[in-house]
Protein backbone atom coordinates (compact mmCIF):
# COMPACT_ATOMS: atom_id res chain seq x y z
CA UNK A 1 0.00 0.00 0.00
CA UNK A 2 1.43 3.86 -0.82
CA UNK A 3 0.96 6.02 1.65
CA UNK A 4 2.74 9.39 2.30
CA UNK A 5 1.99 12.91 1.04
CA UNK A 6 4.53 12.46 -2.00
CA UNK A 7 2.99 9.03 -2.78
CA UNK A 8 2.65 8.96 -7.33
CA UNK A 9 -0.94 8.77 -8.04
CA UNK A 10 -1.68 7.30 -11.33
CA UNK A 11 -3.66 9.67 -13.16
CA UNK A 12 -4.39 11.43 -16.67
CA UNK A 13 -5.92 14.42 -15.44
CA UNK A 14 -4.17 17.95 -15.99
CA UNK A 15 -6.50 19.30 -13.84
CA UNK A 16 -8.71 18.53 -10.40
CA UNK A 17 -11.36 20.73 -8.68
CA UNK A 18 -11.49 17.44 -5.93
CA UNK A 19 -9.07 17.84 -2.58
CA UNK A 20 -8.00 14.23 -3.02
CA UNK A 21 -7.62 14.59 -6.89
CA UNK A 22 -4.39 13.52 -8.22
CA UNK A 23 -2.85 15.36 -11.14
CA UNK A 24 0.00 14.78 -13.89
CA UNK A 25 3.64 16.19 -13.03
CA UNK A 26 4.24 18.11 -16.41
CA UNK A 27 7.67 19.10 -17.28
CA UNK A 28 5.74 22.16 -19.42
CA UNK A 29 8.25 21.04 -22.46
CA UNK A 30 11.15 21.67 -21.07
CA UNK A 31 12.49 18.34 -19.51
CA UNK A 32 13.24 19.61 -15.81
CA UNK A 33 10.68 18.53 -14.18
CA UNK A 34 10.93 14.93 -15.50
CA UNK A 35 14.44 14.43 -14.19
CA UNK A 36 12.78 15.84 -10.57
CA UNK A 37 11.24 13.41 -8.14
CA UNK A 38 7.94 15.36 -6.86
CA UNK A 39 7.13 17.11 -3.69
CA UNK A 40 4.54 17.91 -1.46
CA UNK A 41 3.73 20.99 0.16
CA UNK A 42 4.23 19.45 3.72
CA UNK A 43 7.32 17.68 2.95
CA UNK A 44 8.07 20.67 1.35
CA UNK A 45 7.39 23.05 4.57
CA UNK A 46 9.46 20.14 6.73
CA UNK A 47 12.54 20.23 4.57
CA UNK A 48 12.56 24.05 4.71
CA UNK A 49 12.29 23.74 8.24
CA UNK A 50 14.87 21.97 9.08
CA UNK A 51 17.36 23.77 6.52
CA UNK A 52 16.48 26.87 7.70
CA UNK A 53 14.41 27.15 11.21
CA UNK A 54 15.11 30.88 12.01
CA UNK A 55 14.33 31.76 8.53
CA UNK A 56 10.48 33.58 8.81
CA UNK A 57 8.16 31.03 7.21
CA UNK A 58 5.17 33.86 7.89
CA UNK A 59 4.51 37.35 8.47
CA UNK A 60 1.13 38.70 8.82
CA UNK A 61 0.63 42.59 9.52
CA UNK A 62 -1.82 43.49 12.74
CA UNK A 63 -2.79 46.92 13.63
CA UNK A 64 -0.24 48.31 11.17
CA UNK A 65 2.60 45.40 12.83
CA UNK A 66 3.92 43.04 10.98
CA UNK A 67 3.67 39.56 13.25
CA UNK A 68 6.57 36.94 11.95
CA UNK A 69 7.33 33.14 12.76
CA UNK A 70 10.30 30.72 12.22
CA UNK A 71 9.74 27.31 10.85
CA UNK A 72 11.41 26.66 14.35
């Protein structure tokens, strides 16, 4: 069984309007993306996390302050 966020659905949709909708990883003609192994967003934020945890991974602005946060 695959489990995992960056689990390869098999799919040939270029599109999805579902939440767990798979799509196609397109290389958009120029043959990057095919040598690339894909990512999700959460592996995505946990990698930059631990790269770079005092890095701001969000800033918001409150009352006319901006409010940041680490990935730590």
């Amino acid at each position: 069984m695959i489990t995992g966020p960056d689990q390869i659905l098999p799919t040939t949709a270029k599109c999805t309007w579902h939440p767990d909708g798979a799509t196609r990883v397109s290389d958009m003609g120029t043959g990057e993306m095919a040598e690339r192994k894909p990512i999700s967003v959460p592996s995505l934020l946990v990698r930059a996390a631990a790269r770079a945890p005092e890095r701001i991974a969000l800033a918001v602005k409150r009352n006319g302050d901006w409010v940041k946060w680490t990935y730590k």
